[in-house]
Protein backbone atom coordinates (compact mmCIF):
# COMPACT_ATOMS: atom_id res chain seq x y z
CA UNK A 1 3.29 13.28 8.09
CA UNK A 2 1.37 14.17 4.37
CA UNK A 3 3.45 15.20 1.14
CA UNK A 4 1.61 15.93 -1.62
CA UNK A 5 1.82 13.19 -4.36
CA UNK A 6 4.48 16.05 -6.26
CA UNK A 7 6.80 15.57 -3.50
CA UNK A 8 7.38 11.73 -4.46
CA UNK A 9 9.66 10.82 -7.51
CA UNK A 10 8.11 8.45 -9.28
CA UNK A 11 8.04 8.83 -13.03
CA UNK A 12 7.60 5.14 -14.61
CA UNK A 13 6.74 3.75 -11.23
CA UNK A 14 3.30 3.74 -9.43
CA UNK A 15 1.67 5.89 -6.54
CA UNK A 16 -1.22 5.49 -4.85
CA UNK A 17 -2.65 9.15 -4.65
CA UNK A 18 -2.49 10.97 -1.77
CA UNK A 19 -6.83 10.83 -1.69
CA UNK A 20 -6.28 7.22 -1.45
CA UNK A 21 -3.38 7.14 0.85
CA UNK A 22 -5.46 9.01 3.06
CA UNK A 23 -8.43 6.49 3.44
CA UNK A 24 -5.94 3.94 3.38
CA UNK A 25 -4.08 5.05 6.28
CA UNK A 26 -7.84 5.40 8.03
CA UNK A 27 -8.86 2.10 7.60
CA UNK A 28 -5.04 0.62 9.39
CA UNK A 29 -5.50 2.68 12.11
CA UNK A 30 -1.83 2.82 12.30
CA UNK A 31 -0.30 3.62 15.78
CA UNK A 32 3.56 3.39 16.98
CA UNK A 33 3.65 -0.42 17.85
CA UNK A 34 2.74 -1.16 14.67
CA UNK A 35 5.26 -2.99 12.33
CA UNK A 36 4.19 -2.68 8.96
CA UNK A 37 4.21 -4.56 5.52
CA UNK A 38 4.09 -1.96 2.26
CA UNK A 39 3.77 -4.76 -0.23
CA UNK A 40 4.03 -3.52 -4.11
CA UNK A 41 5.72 -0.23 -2.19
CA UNK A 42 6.50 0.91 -6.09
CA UNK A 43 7.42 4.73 -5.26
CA UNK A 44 6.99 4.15 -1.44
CA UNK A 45 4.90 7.22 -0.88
CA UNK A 46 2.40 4.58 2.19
CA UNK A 47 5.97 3.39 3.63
CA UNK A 48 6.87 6.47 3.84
CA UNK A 49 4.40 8.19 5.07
CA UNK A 50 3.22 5.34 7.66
CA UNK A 51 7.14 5.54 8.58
CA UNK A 52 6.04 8.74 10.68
CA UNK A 53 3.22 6.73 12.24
CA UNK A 54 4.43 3.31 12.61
CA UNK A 55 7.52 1.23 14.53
CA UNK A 56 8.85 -0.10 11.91
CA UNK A 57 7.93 -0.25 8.10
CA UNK A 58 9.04 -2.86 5.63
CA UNK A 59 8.39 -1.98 2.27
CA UNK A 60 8.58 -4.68 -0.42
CA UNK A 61 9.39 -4.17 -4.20
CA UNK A 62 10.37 -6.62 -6.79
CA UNK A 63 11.99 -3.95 -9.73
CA UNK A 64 15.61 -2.60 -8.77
CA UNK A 65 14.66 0.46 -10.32
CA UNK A 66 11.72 1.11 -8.06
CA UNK A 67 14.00 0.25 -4.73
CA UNK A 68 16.15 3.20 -5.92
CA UNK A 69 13.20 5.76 -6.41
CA UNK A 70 11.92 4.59 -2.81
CA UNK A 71 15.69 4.96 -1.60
CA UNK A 72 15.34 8.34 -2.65
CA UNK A 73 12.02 9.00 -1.63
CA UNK A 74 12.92 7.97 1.64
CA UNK A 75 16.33 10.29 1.63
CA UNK A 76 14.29 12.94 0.50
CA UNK A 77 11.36 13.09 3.29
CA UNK A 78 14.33 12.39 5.82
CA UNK A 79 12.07 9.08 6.87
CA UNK A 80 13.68 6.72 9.60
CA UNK A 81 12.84 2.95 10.42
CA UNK A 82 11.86 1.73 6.57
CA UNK A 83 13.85 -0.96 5.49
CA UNK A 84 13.29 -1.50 1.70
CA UNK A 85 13.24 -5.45 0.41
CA UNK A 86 14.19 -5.82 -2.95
CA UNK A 87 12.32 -9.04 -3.81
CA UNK A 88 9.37 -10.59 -4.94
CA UNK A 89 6.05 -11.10 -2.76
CA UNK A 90 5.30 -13.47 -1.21
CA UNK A 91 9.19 -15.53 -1.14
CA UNK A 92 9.97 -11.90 -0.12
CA UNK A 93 7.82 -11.74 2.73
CA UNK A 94 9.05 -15.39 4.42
CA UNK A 95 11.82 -13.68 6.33
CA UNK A 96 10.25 -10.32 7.67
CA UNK A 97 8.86 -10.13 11.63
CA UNK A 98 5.40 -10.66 11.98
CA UNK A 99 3.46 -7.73 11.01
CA UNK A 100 0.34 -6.17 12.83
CA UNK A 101 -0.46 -4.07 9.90
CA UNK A 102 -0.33 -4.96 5.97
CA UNK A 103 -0.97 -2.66 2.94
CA UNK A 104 -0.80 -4.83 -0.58
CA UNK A 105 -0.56 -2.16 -3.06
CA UNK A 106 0.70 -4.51 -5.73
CA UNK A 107 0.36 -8.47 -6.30
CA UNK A 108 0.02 -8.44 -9.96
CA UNK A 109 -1.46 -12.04 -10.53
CA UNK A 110 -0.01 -13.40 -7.04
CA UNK A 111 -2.70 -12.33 -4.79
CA UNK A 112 -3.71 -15.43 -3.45
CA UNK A 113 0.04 -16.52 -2.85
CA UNK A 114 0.48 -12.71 -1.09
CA UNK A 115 -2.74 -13.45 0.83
CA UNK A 116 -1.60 -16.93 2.05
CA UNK A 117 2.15 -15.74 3.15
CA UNK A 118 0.37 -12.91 4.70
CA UNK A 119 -1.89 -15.18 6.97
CA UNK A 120 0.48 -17.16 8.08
CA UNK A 121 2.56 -14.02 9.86
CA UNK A 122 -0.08 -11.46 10.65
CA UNK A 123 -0.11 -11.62 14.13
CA UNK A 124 -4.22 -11.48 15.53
CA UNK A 125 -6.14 -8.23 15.78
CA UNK A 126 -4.03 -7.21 12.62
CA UNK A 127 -5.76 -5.17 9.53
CA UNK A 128 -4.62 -5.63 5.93
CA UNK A 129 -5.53 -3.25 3.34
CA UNK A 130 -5.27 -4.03 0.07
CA UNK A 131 -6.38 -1.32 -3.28
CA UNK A 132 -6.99 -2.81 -6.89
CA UNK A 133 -8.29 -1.18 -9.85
CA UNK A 134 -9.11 -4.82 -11.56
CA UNK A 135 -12.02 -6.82 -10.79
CA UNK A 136 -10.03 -10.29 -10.97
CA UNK A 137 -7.95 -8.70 -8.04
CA UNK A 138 -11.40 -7.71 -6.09
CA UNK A 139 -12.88 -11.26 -6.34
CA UNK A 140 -9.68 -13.04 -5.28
CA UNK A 141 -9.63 -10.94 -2.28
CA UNK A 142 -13.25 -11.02 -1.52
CA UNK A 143 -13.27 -15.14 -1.97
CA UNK A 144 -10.12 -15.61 0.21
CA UNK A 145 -11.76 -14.32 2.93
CA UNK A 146 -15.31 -15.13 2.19
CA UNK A 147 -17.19 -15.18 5.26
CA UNK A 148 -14.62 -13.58 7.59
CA UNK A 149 -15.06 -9.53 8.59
CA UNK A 150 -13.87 -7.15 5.55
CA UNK A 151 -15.12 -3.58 4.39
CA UNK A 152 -15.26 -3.19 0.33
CA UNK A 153 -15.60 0.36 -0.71
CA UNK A 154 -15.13 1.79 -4.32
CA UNK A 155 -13.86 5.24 -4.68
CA UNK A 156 -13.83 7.32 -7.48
CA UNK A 157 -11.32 10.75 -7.23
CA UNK A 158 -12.16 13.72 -9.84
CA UNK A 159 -9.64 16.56 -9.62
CA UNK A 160 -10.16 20.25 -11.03
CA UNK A 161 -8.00 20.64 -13.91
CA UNK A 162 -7.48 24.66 -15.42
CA UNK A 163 -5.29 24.31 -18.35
CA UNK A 164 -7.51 26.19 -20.76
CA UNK A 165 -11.15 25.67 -19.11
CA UNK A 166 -11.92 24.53 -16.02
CA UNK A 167 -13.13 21.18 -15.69
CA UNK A 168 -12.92 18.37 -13.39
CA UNK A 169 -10.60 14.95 -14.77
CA UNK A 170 -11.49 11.64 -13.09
CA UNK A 171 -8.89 9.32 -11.92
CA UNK A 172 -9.14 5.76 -12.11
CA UNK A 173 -11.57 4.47 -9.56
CA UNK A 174 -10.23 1.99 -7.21
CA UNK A 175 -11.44 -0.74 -4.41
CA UNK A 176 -10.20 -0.44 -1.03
CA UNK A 177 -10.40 -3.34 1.19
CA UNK A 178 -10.60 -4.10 4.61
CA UNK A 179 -9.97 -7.24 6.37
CA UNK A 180 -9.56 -7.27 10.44
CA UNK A 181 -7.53 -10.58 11.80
């Protein structure tokens, strides 16, 4: 199931853009036996949305406020099998089944601790996919699982704007990576 990034309320709280979602949602190669970890879910536009495609979808927040904009999300797109965590990654993450597909949207300046939690419950032949705009995020990633089979790729979105000329508005570019278990 797609909804346009419009669909999703999410004023103060983050989305990762539909563009994005969409290579995102490649790369998991989500499938109905999957249960899934949304981790950072902010406006929980990939819950969601991998709620049409998955088993069962977890997605973890930290900020109240954010749960409730999911919550609604979620009432809105009449989504079954999420269950929304209010709590912080990775203490959050202790209690959850096993997953066989992760997506870390959000670690702030836990990624390591996410990474570890995550590796210790990921059950094998799992992906994780994880987006940053920050470098300092990249390299953490990239050295946690130096030498191990992950995909980097940078993408950069520019979107036709008309408001009095046309012209085309980048977005933030953003890394997308891959790591098979």
């Amino acid at each position: 199931m797609y909804f346009e990034d419009e669909f999703f309320l999410h004023e103060n709280t983050p989305i990762t853009k539909s563009e994005i979602r969409a290579i995102v949602y490649s790369k998991l190669n989500l499938n109905k036996k999957d249960v899934f970890w949304d981790i950072g879910a902010g406006s929980g536009a990939v819950s969601i949305e991998a709620s049409f495609l998955c088993k069962k979808v977890f997605a973890v927040e930290k900020k109240l406020e954010r749960v409730k904009t999911i919550n609604e999300n979620i009432r809105r797109a009449k989504a079954k099998n999420i269950d929304v965590i209010l709590g912080e990654a990775p203490q959050a993450l202790e209690d959850l089944p096993s997953p066989t597909k992760v997506f870390i949207g959000g670690s702030e300046d836990k990624t390591f601790e996410i990474l570890t939690a995550v590796e210790r419950k990921i059950l094998n032949g799992g992906i994780i996919v994880a987006t940053s705009i920050t470098l300092e995020t990249l390299y953490t990633i990239d050295d946690f699982y130096k030498g191990q089979k992950k995909e980097i790729i940078q993408v950069g979105v520019t979107k036709l704007s008309s408001h009095k000329k046309r012209m085309f508005i980048a977005r933030n570019p953003i890394f997308i990576i891959t790591v098979w278990r």
